[in-house]
N, C-alpha and C. Protein backbone atom coordinates (compact mmCIF):
# COMPACT_ATOMS: atom_id res chain seq x y z
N UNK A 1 52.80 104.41 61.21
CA UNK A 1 53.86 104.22 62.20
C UNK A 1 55.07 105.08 61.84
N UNK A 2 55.39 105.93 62.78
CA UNK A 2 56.65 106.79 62.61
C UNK A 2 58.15 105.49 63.06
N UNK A 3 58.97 105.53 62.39
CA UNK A 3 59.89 104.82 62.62
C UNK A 3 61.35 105.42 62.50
N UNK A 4 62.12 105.23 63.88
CA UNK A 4 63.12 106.14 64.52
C UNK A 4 64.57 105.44 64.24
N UNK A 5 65.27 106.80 64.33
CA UNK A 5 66.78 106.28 64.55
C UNK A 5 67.23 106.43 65.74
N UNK A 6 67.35 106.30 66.65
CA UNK A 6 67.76 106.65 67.89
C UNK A 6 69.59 106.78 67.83
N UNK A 7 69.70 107.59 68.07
CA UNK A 7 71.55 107.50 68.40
C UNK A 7 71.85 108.06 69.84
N UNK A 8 72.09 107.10 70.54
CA UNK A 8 72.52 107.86 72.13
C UNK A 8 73.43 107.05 72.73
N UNK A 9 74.60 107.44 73.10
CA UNK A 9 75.60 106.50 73.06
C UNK A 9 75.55 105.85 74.88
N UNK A 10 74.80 106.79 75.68
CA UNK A 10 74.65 106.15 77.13
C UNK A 10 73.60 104.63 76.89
N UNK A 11 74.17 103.71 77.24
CA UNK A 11 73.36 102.52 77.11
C UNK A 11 71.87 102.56 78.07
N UNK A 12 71.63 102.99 78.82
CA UNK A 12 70.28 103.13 79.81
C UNK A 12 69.56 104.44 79.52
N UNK A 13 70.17 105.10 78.93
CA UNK A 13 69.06 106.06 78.36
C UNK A 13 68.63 105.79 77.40
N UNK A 14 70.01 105.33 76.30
CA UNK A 14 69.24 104.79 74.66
C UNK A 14 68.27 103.74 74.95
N UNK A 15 68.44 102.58 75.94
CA UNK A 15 66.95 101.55 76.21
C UNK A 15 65.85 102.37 76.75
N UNK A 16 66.36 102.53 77.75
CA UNK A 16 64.78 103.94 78.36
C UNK A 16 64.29 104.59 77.62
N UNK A 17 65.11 105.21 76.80
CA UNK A 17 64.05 106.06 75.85
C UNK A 17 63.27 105.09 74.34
N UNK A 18 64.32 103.83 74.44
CA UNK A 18 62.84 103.09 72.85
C UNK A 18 61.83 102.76 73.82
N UNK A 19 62.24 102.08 75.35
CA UNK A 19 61.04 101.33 75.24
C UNK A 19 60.31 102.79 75.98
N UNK A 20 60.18 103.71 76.43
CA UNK A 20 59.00 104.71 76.59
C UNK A 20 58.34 105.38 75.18
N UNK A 21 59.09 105.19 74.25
CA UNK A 21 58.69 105.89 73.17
C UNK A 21 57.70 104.94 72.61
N UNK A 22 58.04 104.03 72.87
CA UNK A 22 57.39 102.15 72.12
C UNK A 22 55.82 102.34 72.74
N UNK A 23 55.87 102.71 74.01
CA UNK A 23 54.46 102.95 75.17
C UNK A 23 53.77 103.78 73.78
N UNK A 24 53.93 104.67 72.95
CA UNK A 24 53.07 105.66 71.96
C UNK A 24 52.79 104.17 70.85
N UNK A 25 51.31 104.28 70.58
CA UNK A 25 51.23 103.15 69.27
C UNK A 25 51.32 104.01 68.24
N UNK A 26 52.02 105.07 67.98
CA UNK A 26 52.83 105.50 66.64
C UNK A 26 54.13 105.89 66.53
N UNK A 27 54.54 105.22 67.80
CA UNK A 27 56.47 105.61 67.79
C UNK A 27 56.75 103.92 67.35
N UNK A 28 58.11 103.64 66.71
CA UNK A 28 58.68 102.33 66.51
C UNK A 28 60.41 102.98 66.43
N UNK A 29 61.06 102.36 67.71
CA UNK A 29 62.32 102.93 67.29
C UNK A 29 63.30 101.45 66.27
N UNK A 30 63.19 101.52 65.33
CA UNK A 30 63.91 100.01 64.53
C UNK A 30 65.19 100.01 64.65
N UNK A 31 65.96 101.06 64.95
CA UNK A 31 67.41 100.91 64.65
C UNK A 31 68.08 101.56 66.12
N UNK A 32 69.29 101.73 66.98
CA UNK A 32 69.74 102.20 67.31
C UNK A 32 71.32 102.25 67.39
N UNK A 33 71.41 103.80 67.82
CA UNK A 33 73.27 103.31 67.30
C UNK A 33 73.75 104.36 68.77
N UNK A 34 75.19 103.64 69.26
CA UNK A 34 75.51 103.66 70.12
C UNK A 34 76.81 104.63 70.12
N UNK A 35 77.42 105.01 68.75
CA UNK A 35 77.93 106.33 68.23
C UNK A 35 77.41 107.28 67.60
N UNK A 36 78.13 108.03 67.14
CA UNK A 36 78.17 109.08 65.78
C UNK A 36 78.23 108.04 64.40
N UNK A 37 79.66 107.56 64.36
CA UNK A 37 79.61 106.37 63.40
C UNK A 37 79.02 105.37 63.00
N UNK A 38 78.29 105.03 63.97
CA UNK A 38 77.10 103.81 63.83
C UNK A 38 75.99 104.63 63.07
N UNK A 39 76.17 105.75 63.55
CA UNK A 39 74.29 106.52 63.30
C UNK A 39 74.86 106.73 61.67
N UNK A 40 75.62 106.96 60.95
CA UNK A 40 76.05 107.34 59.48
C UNK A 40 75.95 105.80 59.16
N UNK A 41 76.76 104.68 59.93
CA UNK A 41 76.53 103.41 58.65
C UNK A 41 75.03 103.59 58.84
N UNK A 42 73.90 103.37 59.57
CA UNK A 42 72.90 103.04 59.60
C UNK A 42 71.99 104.18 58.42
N UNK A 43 72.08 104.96 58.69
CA UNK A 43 71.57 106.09 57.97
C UNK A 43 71.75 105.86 56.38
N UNK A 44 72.74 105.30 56.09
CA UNK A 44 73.22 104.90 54.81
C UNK A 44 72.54 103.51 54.21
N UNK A 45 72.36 102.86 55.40
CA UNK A 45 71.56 101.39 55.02
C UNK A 45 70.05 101.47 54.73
N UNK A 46 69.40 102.40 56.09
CA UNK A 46 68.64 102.49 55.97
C UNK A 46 67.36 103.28 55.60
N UNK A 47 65.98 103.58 55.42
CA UNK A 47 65.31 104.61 55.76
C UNK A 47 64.58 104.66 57.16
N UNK A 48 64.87 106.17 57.48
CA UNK A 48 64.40 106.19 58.53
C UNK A 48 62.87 107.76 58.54
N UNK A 49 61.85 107.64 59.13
CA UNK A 49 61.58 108.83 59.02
C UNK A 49 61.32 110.29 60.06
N UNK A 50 62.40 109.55 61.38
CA UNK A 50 63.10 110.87 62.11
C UNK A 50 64.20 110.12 62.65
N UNK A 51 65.15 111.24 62.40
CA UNK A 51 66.29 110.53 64.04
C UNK A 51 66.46 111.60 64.30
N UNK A 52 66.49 111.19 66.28
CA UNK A 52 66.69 111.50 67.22
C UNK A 52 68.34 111.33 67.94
N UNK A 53 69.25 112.48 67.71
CA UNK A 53 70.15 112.74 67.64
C UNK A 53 70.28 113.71 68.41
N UNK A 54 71.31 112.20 69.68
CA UNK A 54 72.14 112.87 70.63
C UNK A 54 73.62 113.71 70.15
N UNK A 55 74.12 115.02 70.63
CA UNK A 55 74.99 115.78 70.17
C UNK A 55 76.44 115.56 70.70
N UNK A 56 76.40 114.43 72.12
CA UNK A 56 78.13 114.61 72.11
C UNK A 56 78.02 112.94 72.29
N UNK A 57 78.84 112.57 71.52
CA UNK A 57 78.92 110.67 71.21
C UNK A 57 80.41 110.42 70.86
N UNK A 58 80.91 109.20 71.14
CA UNK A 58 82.57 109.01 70.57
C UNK A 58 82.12 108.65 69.10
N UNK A 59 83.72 109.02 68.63
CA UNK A 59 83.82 108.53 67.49
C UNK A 59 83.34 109.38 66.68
N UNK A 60 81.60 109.66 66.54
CA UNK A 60 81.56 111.07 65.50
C UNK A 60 80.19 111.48 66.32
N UNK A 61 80.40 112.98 66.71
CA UNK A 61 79.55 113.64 67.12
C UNK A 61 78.24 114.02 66.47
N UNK A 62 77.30 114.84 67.33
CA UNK A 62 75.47 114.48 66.32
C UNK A 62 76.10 115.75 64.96
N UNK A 63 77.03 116.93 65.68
CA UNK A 63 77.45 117.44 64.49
C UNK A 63 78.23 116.90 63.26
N UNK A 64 79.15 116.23 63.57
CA UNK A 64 79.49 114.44 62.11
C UNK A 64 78.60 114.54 61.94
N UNK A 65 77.04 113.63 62.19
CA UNK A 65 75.88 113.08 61.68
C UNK A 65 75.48 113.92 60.97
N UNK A 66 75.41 115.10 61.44
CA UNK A 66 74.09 115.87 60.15
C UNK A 66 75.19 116.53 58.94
N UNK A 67 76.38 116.83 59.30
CA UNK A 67 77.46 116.68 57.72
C UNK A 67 77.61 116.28 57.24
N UNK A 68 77.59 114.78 57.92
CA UNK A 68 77.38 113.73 56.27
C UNK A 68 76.13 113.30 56.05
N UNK A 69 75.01 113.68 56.39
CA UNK A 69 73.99 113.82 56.09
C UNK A 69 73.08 114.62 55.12
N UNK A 70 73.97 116.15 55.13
CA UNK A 70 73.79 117.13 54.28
C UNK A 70 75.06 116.68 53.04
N UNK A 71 76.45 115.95 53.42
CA UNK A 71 76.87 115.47 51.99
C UNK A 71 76.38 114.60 51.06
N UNK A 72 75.58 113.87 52.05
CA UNK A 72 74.95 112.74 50.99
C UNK A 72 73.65 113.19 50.81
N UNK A 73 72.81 114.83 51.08
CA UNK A 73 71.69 114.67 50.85
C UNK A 73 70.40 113.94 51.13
N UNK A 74 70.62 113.53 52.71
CA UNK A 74 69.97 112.74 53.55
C UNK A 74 68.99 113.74 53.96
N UNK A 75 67.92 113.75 53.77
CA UNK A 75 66.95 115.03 54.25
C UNK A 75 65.90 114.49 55.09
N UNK A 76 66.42 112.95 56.03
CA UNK A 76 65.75 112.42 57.34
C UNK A 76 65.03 114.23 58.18
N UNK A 77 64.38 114.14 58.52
CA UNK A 77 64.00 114.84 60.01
C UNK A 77 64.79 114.52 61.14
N UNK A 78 65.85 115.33 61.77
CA UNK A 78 66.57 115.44 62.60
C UNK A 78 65.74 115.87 63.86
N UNK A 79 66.06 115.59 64.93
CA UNK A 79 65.61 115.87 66.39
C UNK A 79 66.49 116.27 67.52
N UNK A 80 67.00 116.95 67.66
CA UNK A 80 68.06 116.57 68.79
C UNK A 80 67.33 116.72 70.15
N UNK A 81 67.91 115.48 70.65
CA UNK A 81 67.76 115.48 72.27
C UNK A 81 69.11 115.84 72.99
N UNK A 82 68.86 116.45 73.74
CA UNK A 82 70.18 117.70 74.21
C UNK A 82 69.54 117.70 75.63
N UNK A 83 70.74 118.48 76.06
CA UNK A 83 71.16 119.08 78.01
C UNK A 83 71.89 120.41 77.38
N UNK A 84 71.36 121.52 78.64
CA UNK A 84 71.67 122.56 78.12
C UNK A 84 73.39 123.17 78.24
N UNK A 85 74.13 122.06 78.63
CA UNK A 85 75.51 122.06 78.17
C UNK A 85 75.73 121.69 76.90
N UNK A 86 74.93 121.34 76.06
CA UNK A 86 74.64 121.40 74.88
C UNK A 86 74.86 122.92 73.57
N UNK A 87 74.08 123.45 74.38
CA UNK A 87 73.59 124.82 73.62
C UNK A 87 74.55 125.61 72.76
N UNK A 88 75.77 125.46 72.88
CA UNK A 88 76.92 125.83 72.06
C UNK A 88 76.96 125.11 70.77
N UNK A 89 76.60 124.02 70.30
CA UNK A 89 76.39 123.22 69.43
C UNK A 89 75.16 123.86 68.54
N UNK A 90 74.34 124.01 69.22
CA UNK A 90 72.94 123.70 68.85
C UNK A 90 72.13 124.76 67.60
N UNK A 91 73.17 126.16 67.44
CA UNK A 91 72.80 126.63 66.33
C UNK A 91 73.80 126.18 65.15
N UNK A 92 74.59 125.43 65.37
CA UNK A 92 75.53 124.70 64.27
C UNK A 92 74.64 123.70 63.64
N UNK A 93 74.03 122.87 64.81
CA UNK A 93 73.08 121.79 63.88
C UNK A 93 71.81 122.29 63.78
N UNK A 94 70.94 123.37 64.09
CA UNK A 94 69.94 124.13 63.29
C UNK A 94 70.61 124.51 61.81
N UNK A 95 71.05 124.97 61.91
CA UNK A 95 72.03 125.69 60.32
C UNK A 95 72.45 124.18 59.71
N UNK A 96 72.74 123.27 60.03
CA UNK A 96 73.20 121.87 59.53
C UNK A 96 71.96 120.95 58.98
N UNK A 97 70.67 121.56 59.23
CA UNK A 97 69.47 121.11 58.90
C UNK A 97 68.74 120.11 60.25
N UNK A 98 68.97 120.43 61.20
CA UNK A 98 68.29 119.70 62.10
C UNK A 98 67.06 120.41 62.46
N UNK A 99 65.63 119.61 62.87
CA UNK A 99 64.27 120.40 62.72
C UNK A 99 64.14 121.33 64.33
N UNK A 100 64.54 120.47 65.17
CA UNK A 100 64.59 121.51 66.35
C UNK A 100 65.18 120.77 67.34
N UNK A 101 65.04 120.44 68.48
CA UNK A 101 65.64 120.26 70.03
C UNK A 101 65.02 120.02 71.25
N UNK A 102 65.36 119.16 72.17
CA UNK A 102 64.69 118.91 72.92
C UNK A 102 65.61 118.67 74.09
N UNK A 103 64.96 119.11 75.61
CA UNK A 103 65.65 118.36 76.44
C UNK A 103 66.00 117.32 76.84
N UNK A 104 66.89 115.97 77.07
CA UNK A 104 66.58 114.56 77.81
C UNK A 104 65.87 114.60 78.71
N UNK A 105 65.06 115.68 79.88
CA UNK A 105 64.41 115.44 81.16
C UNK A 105 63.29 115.79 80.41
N UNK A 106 62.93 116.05 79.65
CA UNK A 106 61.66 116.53 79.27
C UNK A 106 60.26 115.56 79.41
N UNK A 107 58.99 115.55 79.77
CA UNK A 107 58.36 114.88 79.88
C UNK A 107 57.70 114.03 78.81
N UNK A 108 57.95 113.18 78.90
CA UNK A 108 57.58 111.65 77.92
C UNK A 108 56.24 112.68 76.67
N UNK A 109 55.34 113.18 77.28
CA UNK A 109 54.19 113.66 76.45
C UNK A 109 55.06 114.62 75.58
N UNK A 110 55.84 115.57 75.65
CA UNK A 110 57.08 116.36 75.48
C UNK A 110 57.75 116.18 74.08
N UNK A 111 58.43 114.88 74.42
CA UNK A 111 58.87 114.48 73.29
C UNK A 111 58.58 113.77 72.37
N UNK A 112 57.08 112.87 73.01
CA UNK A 112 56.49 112.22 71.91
C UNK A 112 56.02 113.35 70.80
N UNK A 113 55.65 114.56 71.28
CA UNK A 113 54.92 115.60 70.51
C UNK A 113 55.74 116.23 69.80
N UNK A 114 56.93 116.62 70.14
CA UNK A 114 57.96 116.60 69.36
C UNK A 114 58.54 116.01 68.23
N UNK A 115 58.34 114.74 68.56
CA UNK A 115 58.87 113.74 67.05
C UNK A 115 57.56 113.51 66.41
N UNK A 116 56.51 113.80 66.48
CA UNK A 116 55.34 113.99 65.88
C UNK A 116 55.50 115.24 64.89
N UNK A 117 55.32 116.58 65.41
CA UNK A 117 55.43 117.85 64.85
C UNK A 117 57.24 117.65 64.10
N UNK A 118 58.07 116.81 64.32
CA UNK A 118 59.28 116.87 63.02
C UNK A 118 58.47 116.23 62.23
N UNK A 119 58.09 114.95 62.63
CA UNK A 119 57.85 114.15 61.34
C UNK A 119 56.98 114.92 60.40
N UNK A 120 55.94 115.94 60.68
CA UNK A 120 55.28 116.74 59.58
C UNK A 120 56.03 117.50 59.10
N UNK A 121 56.99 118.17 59.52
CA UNK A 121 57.73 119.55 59.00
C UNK A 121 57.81 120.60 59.83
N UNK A 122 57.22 120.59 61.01
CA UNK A 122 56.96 121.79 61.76
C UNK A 122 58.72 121.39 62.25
N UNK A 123 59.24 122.77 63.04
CA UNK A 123 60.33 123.24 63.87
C UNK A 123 59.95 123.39 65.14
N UNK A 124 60.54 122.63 66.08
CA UNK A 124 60.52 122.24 67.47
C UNK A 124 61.51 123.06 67.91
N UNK A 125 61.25 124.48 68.88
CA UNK A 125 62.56 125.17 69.50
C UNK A 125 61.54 125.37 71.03
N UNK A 126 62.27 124.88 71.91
CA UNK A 126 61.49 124.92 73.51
C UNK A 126 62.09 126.56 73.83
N UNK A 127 60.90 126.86 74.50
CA UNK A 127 60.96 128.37 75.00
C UNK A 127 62.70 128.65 75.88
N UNK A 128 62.45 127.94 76.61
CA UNK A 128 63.60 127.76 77.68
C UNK A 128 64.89 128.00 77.06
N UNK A 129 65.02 126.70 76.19
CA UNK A 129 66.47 127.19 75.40
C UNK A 129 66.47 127.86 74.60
N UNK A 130 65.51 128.18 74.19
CA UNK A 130 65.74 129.74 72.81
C UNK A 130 66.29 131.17 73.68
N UNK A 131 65.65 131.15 75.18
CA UNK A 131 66.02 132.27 75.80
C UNK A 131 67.47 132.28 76.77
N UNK A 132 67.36 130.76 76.61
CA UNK A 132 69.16 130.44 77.15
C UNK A 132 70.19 130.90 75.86
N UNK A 133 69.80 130.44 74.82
CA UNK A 133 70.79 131.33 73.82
C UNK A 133 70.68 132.24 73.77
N UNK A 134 69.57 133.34 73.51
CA UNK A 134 69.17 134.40 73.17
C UNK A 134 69.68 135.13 74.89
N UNK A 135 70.19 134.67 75.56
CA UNK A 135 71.02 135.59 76.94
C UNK A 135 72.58 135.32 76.90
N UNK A 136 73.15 134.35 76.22
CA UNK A 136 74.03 134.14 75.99
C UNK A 136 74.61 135.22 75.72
N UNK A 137 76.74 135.56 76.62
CA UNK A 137 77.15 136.77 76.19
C UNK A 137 78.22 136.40 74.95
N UNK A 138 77.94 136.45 74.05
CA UNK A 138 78.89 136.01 72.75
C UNK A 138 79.68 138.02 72.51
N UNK A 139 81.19 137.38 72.23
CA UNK A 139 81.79 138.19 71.42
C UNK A 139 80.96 138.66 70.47
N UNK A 140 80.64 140.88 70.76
CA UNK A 140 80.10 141.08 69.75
C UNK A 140 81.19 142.32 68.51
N UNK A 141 80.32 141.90 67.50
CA UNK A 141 81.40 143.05 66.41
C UNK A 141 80.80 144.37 66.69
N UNK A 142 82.08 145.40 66.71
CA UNK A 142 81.24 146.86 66.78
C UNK A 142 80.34 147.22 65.79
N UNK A 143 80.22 146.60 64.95
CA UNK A 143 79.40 147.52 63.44
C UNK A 143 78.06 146.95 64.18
N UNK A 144 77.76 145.89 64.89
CA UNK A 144 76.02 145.67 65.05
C UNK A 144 75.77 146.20 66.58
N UNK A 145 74.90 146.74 66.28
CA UNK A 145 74.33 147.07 67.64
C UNK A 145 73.87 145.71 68.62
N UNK A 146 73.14 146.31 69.59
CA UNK A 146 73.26 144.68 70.90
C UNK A 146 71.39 144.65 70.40
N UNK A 147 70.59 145.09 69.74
CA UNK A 147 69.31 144.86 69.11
C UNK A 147 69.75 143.81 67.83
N UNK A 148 70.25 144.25 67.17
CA UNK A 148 71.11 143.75 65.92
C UNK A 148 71.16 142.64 66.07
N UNK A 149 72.24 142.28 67.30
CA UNK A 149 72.74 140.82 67.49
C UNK A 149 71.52 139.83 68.10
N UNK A 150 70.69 140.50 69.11
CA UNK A 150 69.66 139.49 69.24
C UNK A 150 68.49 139.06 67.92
N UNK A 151 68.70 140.27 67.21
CA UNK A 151 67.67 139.58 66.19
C UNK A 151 68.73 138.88 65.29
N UNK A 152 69.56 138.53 65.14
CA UNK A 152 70.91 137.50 64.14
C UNK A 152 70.67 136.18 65.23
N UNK A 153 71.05 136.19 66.46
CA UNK A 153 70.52 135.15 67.09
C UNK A 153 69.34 134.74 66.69
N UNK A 154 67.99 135.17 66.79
CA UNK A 154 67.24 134.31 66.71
C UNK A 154 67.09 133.86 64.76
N UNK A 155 67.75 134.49 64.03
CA UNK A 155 67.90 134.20 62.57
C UNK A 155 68.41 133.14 62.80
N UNK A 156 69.46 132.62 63.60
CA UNK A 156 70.33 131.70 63.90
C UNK A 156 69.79 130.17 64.24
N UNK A 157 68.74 130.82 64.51
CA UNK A 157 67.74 129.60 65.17
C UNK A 157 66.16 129.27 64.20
N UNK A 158 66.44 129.97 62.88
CA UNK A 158 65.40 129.54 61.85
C UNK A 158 64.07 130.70 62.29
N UNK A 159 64.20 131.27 63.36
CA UNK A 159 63.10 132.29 63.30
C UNK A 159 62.40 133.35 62.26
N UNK A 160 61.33 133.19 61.81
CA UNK A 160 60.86 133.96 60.90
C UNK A 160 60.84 135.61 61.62
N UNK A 161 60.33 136.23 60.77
CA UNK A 161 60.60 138.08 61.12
C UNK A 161 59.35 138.27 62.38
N UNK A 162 58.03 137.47 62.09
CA UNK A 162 56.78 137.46 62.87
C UNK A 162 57.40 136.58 64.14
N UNK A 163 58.54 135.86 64.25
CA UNK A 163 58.76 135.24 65.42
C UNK A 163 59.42 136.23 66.15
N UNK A 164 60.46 136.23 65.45
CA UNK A 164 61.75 137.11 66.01
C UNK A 164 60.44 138.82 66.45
N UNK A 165 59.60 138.94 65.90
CA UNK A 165 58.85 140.15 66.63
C UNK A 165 58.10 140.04 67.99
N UNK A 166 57.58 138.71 67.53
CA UNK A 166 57.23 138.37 69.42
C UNK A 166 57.70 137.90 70.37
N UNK A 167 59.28 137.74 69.61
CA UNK A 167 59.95 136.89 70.95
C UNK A 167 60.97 138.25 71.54
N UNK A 168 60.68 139.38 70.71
CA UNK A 168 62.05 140.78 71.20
C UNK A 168 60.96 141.73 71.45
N UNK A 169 59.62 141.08 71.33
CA UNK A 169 58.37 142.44 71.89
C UNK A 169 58.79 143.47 70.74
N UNK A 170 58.43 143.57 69.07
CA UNK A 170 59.08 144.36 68.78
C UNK A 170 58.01 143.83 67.23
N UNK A 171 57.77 145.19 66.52
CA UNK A 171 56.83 145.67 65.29
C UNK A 171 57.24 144.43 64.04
N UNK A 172 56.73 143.92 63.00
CA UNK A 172 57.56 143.37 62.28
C UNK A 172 58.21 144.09 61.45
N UNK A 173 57.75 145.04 61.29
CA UNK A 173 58.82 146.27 60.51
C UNK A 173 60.15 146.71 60.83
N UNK A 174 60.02 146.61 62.04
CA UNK A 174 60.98 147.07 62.89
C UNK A 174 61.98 145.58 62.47
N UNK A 175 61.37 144.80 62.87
CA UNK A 175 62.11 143.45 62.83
C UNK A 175 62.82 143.64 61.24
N UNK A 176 62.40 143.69 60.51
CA UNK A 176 63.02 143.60 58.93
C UNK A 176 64.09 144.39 58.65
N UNK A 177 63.85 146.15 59.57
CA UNK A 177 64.69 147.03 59.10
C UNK A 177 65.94 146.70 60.06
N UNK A 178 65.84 145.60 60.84
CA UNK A 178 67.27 145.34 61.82
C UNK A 178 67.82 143.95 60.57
N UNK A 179 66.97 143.51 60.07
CA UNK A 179 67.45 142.15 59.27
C UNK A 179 68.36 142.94 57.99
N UNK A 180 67.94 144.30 57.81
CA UNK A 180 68.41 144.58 56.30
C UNK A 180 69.54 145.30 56.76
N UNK A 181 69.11 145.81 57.74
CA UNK A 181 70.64 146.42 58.90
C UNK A 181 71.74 145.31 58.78
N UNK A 182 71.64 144.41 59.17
CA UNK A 182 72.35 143.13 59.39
C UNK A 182 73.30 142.65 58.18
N UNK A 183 72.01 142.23 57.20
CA UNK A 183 72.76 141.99 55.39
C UNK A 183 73.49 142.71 55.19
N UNK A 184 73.26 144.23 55.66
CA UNK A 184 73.77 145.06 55.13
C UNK A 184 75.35 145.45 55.39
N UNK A 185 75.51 145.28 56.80
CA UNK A 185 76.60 145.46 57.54
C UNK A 185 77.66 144.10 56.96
N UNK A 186 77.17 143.32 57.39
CA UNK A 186 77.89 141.69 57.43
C UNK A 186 77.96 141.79 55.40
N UNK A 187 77.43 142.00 54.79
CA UNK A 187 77.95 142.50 53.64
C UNK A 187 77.77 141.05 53.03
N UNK A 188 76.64 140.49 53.00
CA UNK A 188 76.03 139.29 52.83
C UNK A 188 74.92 139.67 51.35
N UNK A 189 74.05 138.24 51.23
CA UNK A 189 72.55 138.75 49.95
C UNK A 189 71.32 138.25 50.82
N UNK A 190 71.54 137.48 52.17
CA UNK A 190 70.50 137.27 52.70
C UNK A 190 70.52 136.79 53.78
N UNK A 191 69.48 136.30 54.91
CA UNK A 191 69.78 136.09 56.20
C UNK A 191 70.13 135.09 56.49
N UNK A 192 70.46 134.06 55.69
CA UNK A 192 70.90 132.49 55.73
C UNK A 192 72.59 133.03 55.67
N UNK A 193 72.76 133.90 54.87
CA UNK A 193 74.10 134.02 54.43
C UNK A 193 75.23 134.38 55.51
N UNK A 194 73.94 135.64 56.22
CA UNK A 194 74.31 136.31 57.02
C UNK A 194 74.49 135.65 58.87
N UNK A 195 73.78 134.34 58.83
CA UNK A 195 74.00 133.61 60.18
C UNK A 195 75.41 132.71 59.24
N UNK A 196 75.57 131.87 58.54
CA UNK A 196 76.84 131.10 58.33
C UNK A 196 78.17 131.87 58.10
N UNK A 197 78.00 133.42 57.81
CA UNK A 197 78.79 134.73 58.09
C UNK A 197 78.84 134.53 59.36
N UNK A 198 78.17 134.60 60.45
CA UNK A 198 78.51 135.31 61.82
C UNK A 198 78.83 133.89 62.68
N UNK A 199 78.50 132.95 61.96
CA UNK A 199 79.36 131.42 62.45
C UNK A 199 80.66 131.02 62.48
N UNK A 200 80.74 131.62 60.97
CA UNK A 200 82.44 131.25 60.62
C UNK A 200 83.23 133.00 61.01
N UNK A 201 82.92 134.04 61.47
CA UNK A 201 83.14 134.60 61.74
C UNK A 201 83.38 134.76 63.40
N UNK A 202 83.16 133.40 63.99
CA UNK A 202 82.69 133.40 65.44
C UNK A 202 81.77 134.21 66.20
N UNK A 203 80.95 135.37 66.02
CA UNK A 203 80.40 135.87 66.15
C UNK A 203 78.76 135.43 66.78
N UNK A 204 78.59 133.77 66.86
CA UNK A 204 77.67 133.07 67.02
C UNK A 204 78.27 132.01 67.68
């Protein structure tokens, strides 16, 4: 039995979504919290082995949750369930350790499969919003080219070099010599370094 944290602070979605998830005989949602702040006391009390973390909540947002999550070394499987007014957030809590993302309209089979593939380890990124960020027009720096910046985007989003090659139609070689382009410029030691560079740099 997979057993959930749910944090969603709308009261009829947080019920709608335990009891559809409850319909799976390997979902159990045991806890739910109706803030940001609720989801940290609980997280602290309890074990959980995914939560499903909504991103805009009073009191402390799903970005709170996974900071003090990464201060206390909480290494739960994160999920976020998101709306794509969301998406501005959403490479903050990839980089914050969350496993991937999901829509709220998404179909019940959708997200059960989703909190399945976190709970092993796999990374959940839906086609749709990877290419809603990846079109996004972000402030760019002159030193990277506009190839440059889409392959830092999808770094941004945990993409390996074999991803980032089939998602830009593009060699993996090719892919590496834009990654070392990148380190190189941003004046970083590696590509982790080089997305929390282009974060706090606004550049992402």
């Amino acid at each position: 039995m997979i057993e959930c944290l749910l944090a969603e602070d709308q009261t009829l979605v947080r019920l709608g979504l335990k009891n559809l998830l409850e319909l799976d005989g390997e979902l159990v949602v045991t806890h739910c919290a109706e803030n940001g702040a609720a989801c940290i006391e609980l997280l602290a009390q309890y074990q959980f082995d995914v939560v499903l973390l909504d991103m805009r909540m009073p009191e402390k947002t799903g970005i709170d949750v996974l900071q003090a999550m990464k201060k206390h070394q909480n290494t739960t499987p994160v999920l976020i369930i998101t709306t794509f007014e969301d998406c501005d957030v959403l490479v903050r809590a990839i980089n914050l350790g969350a496993r991937g993302y999901i829509l709220k309209n998404a179909e019940l089979e959708c997200l059960v499969e989703a909190i399945k593939k976190v709970h092993i380890g796999q990374q959940v990124l839906q086609p749709t919003l990877t290419q809603y960020l990846l079109s996004q027009n972000y402030d760019k720096a002159e030193r990277l080219t506009d190839k440059e910046y889409e392959v830092l985007k999808c770094l941004s989003l945990g993409f390996s070099n074999k991803a980032i090659a089939e998602t830009l139609n593009n060699s993996e070689g090719t892919i590496r010599n834009h990654v070392s382009q990148i380190i190189a410029k941003l004046n970083v030691k590696d590509r982790t370094q080089a997305v929390i560079k282009a974060i706090n740099d606004h550049l992402l």
